[in-house]
PDB file of N, CA and C in Angstrom:
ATOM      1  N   UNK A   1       4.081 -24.940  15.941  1.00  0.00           N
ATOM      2  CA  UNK A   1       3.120 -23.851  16.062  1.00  0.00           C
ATOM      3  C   UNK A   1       3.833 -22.516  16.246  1.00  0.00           C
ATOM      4  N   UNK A   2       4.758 -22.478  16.896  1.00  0.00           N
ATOM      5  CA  UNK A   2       5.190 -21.519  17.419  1.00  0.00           C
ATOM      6  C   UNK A   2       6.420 -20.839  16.310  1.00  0.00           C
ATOM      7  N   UNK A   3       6.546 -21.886  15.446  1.00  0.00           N
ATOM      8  CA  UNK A   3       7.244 -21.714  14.065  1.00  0.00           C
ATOM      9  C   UNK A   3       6.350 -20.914  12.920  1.00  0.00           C
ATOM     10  N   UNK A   4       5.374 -21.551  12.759  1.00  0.00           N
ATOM     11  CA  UNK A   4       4.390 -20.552  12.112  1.00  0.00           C
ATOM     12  C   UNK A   4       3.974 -19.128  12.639  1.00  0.00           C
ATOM     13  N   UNK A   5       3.984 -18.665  13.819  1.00  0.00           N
ATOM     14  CA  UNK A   5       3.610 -17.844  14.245  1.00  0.00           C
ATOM     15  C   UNK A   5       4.546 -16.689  14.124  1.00  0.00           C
ATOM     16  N   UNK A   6       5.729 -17.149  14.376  1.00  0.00           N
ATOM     17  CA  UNK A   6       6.951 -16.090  13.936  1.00  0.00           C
ATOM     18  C   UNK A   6       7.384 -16.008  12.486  1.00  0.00           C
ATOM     19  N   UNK A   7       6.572 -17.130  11.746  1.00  0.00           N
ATOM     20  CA  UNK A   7       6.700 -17.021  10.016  1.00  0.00           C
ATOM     21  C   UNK A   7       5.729 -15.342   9.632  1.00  0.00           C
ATOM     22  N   UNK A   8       4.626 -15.637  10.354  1.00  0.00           N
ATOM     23  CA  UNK A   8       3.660 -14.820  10.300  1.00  0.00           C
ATOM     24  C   UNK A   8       3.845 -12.835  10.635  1.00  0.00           C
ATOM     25  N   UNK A   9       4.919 -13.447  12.098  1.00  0.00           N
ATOM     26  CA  UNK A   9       5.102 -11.885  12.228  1.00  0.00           C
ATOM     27  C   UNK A   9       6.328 -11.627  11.490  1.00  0.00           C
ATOM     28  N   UNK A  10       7.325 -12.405  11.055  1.00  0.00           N
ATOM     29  CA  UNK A  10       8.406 -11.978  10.531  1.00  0.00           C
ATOM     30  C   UNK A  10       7.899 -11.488   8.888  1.00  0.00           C
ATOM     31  N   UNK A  11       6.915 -11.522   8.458  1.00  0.00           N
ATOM     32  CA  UNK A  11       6.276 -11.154   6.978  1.00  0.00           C
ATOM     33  C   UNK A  11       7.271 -10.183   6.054  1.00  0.00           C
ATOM     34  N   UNK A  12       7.636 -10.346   5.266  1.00  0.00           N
ATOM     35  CA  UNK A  12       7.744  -9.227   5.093  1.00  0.00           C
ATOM     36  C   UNK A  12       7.609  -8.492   3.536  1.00  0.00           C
ATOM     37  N   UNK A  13       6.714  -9.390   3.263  1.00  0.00           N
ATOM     38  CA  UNK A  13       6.019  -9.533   1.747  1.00  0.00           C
ATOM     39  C   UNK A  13       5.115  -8.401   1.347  1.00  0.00           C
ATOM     40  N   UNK A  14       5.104  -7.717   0.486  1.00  0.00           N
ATOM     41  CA  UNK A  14       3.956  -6.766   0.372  1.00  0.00           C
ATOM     42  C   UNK A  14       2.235  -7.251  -0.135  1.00  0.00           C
ATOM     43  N   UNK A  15       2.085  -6.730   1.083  1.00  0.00           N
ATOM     44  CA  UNK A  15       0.485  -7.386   1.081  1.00  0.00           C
ATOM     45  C   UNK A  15      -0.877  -5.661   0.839  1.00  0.00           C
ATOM     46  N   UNK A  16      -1.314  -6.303  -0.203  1.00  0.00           N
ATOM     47  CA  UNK A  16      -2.422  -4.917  -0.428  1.00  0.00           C
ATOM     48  C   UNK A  16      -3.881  -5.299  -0.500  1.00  0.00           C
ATOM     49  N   UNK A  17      -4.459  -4.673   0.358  1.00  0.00           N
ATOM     50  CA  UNK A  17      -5.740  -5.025   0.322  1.00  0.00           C
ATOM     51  C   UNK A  17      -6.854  -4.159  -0.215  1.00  0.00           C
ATOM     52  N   UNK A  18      -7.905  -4.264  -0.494  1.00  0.00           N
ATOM     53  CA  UNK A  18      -8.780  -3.572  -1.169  1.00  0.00           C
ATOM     54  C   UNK A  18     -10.021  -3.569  -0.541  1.00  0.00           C
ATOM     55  N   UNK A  19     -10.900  -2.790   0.306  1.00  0.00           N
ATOM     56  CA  UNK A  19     -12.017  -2.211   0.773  1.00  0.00           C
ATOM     57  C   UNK A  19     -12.635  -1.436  -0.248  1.00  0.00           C
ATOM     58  N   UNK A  20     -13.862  -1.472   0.098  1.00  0.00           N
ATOM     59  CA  UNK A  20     -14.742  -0.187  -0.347  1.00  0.00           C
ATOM     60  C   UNK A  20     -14.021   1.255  -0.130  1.00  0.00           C
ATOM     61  N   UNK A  21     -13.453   1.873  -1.034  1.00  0.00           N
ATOM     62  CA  UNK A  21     -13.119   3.293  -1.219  1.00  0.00           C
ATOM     63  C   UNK A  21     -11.842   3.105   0.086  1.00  0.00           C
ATOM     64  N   UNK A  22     -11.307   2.422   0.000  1.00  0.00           N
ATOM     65  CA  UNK A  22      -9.594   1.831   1.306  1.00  0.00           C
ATOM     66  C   UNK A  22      -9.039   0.998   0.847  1.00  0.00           C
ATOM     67  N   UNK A  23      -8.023   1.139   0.896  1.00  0.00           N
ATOM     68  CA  UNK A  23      -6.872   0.539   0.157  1.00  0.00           C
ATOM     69  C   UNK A  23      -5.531   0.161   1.203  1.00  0.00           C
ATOM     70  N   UNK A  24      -5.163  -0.755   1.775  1.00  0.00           N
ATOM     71  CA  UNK A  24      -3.968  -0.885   2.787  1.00  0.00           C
ATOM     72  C   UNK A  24      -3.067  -1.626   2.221  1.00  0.00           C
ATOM     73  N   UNK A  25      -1.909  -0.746   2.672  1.00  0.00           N
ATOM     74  CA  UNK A  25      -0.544  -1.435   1.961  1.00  0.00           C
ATOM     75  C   UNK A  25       0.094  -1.852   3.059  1.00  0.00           C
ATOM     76  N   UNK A  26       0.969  -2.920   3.272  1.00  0.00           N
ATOM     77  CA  UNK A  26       1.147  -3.505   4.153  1.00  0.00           C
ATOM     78  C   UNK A  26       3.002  -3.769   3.595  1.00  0.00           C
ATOM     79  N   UNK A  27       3.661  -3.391   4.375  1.00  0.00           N
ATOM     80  CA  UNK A  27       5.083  -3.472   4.051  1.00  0.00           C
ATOM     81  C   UNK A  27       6.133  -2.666   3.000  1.00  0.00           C
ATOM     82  N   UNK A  28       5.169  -1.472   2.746  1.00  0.00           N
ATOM     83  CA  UNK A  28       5.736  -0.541   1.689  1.00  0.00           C
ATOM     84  C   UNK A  28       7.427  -0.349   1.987  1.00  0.00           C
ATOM     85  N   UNK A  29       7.838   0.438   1.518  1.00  0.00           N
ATOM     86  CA  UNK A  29       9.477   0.709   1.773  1.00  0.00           C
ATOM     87  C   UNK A  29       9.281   2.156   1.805  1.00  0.00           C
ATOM     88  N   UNK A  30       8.604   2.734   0.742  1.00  0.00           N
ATOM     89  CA  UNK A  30       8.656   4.186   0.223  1.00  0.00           C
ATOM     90  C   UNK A  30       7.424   4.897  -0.679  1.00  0.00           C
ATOM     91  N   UNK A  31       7.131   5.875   0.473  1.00  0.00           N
ATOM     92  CA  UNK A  31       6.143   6.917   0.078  1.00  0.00           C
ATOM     93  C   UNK A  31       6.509   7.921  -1.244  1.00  0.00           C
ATOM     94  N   UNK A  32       6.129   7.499  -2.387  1.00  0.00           N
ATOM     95  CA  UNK A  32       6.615   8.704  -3.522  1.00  0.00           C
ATOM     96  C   UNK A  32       6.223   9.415  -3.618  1.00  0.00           C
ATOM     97  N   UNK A  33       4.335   9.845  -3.856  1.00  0.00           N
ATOM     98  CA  UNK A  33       4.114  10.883  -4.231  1.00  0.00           C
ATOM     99  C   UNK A  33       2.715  10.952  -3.841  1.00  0.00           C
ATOM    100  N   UNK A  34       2.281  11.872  -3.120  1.00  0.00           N
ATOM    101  CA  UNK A  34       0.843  11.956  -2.797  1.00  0.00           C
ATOM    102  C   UNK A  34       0.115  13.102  -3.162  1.00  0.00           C
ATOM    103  N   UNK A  35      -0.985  12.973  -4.216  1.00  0.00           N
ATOM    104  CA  UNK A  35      -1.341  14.311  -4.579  1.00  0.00           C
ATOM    105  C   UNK A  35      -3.202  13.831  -4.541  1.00  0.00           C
ATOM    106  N   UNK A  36      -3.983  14.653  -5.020  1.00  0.00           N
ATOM    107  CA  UNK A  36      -5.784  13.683  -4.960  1.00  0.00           C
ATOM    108  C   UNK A  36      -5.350  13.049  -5.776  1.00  0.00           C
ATOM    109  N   UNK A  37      -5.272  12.806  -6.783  1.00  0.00           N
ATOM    110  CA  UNK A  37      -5.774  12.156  -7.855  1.00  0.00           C
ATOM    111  C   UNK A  37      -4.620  10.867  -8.278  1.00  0.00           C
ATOM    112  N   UNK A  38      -3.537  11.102  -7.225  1.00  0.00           N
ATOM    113  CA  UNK A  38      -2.599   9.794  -7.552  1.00  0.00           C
ATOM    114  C   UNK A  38      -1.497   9.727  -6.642  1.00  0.00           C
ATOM    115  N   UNK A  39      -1.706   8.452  -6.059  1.00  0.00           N
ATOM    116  CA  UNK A  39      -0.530   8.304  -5.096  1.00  0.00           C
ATOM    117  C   UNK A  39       0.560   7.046  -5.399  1.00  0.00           C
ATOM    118  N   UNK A  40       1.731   6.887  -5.191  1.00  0.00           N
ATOM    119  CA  UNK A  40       2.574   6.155  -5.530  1.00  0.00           C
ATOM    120  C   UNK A  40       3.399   5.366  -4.475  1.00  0.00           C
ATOM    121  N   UNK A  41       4.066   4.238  -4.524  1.00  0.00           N
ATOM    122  CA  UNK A  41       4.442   3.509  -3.303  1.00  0.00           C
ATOM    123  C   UNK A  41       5.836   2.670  -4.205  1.00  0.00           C
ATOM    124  N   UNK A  42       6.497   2.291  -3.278  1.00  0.00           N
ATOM    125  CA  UNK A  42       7.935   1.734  -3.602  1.00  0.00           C
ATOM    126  C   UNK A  42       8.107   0.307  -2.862  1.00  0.00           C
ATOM    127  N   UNK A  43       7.992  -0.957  -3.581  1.00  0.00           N
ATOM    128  CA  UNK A  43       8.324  -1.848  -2.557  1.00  0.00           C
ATOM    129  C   UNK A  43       9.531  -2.541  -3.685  1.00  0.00           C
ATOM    130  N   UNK A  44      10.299  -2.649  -2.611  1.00  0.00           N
ATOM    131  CA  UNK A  44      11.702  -3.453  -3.441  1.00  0.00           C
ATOM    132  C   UNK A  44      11.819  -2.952  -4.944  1.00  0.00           C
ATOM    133  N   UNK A  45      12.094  -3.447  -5.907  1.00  0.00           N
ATOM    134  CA  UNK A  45      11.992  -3.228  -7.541  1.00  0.00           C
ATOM    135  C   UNK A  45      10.609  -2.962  -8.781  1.00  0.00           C
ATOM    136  N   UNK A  46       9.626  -2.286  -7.571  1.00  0.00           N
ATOM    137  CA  UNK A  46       8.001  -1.973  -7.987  1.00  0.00           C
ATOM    138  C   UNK A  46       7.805  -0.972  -7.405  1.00  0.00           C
ATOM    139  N   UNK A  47       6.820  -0.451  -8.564  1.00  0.00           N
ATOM    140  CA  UNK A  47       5.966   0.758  -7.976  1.00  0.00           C
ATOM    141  C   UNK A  47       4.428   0.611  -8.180  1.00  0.00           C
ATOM    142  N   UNK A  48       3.855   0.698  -7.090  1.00  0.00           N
ATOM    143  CA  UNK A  48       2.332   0.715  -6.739  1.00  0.00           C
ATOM    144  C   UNK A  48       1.989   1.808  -7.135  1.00  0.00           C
ATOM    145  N   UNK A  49       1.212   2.079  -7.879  1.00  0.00           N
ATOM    146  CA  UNK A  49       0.219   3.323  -8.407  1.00  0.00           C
ATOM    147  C   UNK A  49      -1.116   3.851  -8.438  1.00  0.00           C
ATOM    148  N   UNK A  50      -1.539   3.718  -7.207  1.00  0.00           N
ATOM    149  CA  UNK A  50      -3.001   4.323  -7.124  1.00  0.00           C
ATOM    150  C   UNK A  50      -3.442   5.259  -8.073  1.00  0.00           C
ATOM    151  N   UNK A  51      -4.522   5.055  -8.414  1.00  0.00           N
ATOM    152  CA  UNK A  51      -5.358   6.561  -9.210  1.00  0.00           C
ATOM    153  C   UNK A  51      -6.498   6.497  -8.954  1.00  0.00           C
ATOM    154  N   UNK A  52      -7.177   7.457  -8.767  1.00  0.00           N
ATOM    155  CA  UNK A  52      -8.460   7.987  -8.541  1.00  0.00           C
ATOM    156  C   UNK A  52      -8.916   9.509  -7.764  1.00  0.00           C
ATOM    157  N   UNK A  53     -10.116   9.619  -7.578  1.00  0.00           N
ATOM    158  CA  UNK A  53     -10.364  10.740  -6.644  1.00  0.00           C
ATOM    159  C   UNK A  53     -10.115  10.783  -5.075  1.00  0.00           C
ATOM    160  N   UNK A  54     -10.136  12.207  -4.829  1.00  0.00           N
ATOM    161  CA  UNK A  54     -10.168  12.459  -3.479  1.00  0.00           C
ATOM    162  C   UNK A  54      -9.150  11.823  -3.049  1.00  0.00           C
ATOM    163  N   UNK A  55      -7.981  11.041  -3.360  1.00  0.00           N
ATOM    164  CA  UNK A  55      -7.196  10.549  -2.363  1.00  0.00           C
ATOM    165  C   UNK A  55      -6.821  10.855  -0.998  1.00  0.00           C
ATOM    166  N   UNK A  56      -6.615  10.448  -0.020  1.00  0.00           N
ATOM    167  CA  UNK A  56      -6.281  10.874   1.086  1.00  0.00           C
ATOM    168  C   UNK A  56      -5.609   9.533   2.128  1.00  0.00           C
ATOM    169  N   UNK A  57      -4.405   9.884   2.930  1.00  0.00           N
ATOM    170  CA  UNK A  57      -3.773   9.233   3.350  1.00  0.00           C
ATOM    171  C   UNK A  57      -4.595   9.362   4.854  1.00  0.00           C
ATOM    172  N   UNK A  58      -5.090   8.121   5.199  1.00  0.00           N
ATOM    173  CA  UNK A  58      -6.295   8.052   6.540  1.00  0.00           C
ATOM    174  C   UNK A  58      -5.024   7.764   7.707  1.00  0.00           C
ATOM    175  N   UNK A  59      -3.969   6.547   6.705  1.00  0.00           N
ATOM    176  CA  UNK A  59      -3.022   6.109   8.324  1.00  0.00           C
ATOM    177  C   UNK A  59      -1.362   5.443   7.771  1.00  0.00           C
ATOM    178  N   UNK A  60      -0.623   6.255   8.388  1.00  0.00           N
ATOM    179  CA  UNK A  60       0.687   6.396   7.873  1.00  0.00           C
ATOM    180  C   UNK A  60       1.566   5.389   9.003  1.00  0.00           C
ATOM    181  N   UNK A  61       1.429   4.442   8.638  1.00  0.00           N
ATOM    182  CA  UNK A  61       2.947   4.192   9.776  1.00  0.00           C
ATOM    183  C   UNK A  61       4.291   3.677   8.918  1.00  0.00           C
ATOM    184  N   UNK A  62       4.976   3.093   9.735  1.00  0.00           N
ATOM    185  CA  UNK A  62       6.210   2.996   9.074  1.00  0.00           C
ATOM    186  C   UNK A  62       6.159   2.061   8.371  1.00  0.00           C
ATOM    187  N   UNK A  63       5.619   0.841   8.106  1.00  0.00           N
ATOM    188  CA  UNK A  63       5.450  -0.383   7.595  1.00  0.00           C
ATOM    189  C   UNK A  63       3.573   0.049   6.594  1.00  0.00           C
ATOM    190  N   UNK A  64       3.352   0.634   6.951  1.00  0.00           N
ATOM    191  CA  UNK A  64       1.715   0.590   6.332  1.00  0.00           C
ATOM    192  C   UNK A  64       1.048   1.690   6.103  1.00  0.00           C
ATOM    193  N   UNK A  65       0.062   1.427   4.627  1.00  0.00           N
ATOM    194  CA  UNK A  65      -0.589   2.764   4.992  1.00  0.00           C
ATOM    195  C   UNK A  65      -1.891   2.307   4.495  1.00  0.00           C
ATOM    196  N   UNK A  66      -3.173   3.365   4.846  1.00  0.00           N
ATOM    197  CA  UNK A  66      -4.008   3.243   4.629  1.00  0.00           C
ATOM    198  C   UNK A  66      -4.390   4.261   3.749  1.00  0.00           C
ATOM    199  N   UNK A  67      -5.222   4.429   2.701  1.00  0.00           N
ATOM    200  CA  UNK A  67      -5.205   4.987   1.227  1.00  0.00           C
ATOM    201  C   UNK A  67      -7.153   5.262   1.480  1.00  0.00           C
ATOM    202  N   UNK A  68      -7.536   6.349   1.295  1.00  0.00           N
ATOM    203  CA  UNK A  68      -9.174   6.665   1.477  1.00  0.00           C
ATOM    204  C   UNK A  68      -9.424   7.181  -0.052  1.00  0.00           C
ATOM    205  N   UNK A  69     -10.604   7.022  -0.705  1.00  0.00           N
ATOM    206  CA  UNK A  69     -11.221   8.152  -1.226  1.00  0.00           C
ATOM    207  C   UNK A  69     -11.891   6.975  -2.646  1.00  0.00           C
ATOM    208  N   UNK A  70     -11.622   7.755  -3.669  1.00  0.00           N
ATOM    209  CA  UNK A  70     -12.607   6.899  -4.852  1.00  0.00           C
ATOM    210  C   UNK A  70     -11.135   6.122  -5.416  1.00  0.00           C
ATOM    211  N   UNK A  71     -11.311   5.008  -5.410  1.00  0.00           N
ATOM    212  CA  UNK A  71     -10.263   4.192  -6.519  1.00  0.00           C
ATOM    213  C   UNK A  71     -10.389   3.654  -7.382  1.00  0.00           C
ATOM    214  N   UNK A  72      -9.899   4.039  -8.536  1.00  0.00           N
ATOM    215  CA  UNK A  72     -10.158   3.578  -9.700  1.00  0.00           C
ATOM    216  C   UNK A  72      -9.191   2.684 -10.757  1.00  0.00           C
ATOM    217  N   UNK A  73      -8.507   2.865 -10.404  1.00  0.00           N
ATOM    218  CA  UNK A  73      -7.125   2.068 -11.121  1.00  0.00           C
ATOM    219  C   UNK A  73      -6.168   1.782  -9.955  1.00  0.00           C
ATOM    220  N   UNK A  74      -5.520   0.325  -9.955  1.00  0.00           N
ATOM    221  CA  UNK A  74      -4.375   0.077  -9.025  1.00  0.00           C
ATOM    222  C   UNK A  74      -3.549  -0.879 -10.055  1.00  0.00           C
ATOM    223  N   UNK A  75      -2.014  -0.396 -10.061  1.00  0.00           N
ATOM    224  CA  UNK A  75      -1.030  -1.143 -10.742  1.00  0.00           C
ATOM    225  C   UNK A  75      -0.248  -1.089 -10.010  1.00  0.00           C
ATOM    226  N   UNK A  76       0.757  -2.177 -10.270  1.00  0.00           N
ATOM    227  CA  UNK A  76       2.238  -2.797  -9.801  1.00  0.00           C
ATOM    228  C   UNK A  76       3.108  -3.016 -11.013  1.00  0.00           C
ATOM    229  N   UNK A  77       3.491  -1.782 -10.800  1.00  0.00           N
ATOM    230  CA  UNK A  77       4.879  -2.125 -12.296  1.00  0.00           C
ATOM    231  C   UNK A  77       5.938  -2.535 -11.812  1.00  0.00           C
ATOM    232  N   UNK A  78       7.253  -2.929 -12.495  1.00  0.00           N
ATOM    233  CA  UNK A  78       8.092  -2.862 -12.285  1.00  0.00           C
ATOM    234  C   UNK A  78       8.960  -1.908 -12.476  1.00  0.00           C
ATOM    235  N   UNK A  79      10.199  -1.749 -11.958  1.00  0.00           N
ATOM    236  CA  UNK A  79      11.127  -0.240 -11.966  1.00  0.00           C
ATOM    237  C   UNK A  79      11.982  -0.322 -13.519  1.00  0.00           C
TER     238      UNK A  79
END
């Protein structure tokens, strides 16, 4: 049990979730570019590419962020 539990916090996989008009990234590396209409993210050998309106960064920490506004397109390319 106690093996799983430190599987859990040791994560360190990029995990993205999708809400109504919220978007959380979970383990980013690197903030690229934040403008309304498109924001960009860096995890290992990918880039996350938000697009849509109003963007706005609701919650910044070092490991995560939270992404507000209209979303309309989300990709994961590679570098």
């Amino acid at each position: 049990m106690l093996e799983k539990i430190n599987n859990y916090l040791d994560n360190k996989d990029l995990k993205i979730t999708l809400f109504n008009n919220k978007l959380n990234i979970l383990n980013y590396e690197k903030l690229i570019s934040i403008e309304k209409e498109y924001i960009s993210v860096k995890y290992k050998n990918q880039i996350i590419r938000i697009k849509g309106e109003e963007l706005k960064l609701k919650k910044i920490l070092e490991n995560e962020l939270l992404i507000i506004g209209k979303i309309k397109i989300l990709e994961v390319v590679d570098e």
